[in-house]
C-alpha atoms as a PDB file:
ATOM      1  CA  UNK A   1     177.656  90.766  61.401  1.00  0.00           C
ATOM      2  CA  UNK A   2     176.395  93.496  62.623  1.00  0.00           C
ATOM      3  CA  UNK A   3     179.358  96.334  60.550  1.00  0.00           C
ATOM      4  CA  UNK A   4     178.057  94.134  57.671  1.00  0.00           C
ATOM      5  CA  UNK A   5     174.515  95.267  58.265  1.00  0.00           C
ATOM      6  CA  UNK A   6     175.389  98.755  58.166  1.00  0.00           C
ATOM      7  CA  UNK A   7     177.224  98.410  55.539  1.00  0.00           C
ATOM      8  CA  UNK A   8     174.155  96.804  53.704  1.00  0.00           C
ATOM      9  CA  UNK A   9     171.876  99.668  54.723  1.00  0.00           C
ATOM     10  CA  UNK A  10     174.520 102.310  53.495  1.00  0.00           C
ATOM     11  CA  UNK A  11     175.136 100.500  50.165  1.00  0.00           C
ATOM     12  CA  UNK A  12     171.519 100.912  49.349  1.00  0.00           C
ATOM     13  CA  UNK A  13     171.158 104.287  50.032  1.00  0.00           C
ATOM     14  CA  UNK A  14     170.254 104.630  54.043  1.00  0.00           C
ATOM     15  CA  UNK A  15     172.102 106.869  56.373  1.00  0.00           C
ATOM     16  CA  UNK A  16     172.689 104.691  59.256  1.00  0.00           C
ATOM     17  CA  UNK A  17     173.232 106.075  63.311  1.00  0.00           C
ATOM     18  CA  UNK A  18     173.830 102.954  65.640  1.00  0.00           C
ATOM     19  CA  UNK A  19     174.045 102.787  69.361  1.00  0.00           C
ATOM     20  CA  UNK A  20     176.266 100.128  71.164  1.00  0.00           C
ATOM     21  CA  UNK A  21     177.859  99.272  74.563  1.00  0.00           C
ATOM     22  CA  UNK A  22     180.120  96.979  74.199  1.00  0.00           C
ATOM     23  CA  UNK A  23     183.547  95.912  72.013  1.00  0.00           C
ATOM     24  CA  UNK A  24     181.438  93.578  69.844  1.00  0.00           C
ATOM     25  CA  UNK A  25     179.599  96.896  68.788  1.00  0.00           C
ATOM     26  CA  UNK A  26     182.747  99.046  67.615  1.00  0.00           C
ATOM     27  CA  UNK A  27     183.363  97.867  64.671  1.00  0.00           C
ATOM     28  CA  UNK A  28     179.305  98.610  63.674  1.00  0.00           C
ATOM     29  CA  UNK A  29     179.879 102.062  65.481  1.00  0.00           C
ATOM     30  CA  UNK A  30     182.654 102.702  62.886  1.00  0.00           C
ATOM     31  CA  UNK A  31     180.753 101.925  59.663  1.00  0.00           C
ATOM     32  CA  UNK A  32     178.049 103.535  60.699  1.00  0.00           C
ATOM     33  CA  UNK A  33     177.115 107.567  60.063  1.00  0.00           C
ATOM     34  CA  UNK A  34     177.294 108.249  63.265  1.00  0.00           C
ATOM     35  CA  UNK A  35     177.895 106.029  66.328  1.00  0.00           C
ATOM     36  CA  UNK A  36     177.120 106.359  70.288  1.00  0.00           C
ATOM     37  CA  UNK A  37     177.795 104.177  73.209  1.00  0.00           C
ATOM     38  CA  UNK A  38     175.227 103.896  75.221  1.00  0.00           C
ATOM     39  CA  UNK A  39     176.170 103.163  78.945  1.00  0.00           C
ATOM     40  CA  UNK A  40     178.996 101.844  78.210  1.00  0.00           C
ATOM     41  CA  UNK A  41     181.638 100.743  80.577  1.00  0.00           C
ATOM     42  CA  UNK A  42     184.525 102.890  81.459  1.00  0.00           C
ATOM     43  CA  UNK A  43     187.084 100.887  79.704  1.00  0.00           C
ATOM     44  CA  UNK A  44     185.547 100.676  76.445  1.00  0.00           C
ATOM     45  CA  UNK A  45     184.817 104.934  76.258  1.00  0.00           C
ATOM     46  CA  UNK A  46     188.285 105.361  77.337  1.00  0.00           C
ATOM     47  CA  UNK A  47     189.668 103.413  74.383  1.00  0.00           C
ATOM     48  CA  UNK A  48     187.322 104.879  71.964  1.00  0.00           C
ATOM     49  CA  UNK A  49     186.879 108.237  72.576  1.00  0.00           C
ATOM     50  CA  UNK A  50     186.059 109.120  68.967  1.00  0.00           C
ATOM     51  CA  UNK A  51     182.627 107.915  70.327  1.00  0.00           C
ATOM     52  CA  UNK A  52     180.040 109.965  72.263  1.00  0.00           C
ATOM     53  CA  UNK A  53     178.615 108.539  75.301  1.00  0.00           C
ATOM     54  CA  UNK A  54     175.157 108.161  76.482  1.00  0.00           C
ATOM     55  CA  UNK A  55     174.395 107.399  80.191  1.00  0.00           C
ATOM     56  CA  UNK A  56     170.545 107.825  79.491  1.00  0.00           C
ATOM     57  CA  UNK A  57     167.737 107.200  77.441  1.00  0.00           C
ATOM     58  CA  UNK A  58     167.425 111.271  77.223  1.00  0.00           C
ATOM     59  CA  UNK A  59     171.222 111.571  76.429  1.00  0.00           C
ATOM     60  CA  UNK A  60     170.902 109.055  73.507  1.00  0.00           C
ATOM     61  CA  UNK A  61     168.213 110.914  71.885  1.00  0.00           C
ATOM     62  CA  UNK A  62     170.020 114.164  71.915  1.00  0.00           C
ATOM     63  CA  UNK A  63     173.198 112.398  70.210  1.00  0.00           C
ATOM     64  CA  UNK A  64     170.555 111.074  67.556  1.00  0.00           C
ATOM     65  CA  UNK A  65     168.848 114.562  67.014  1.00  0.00           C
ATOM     66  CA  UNK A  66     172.367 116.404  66.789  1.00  0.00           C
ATOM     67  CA  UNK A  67     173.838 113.756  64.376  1.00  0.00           C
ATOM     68  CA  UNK A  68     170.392 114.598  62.127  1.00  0.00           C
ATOM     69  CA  UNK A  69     168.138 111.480  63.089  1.00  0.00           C
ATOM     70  CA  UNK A  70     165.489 113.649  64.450  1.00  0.00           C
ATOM     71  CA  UNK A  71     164.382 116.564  66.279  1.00  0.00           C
ATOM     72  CA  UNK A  72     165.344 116.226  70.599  1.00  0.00           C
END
């Protein structure tokens, strides 16, 4: 439900950065623009390491500024 979400947003013209933190989040972190875990465990960021990782509320909002969501 939730990659379908994304996929909504995109197909009307949103660009779409998601944050998850656990398997039931990768797919969304795929169709999204640009995808983080945040605090994830180790398991999951060693079997997706196309993701970056936040282990803070301060390392989440530099993903989002870098990937264009706004300024950190």
């Amino acid at each position: 439900q939730k990659r379908h979400a994304v996929s909504a947003l995109k197909g009307i013209g949103f660009r779409v950065l998601a944050g998850g933190d656990s398997y039931n989040d990768v797919s969304m972190l795929k169709e999204a623009d640009a995808g983080f875990f945040f605090c994830p465990p180790d398991s999951i960021v060693q079997e997706f390491p196309q993701f970056p990782v936040a282990r803070s509320y301060a390392e989440f909002q530099e993903h989002i500024g870098r990937a264009g969501g706004f300024p950190s």
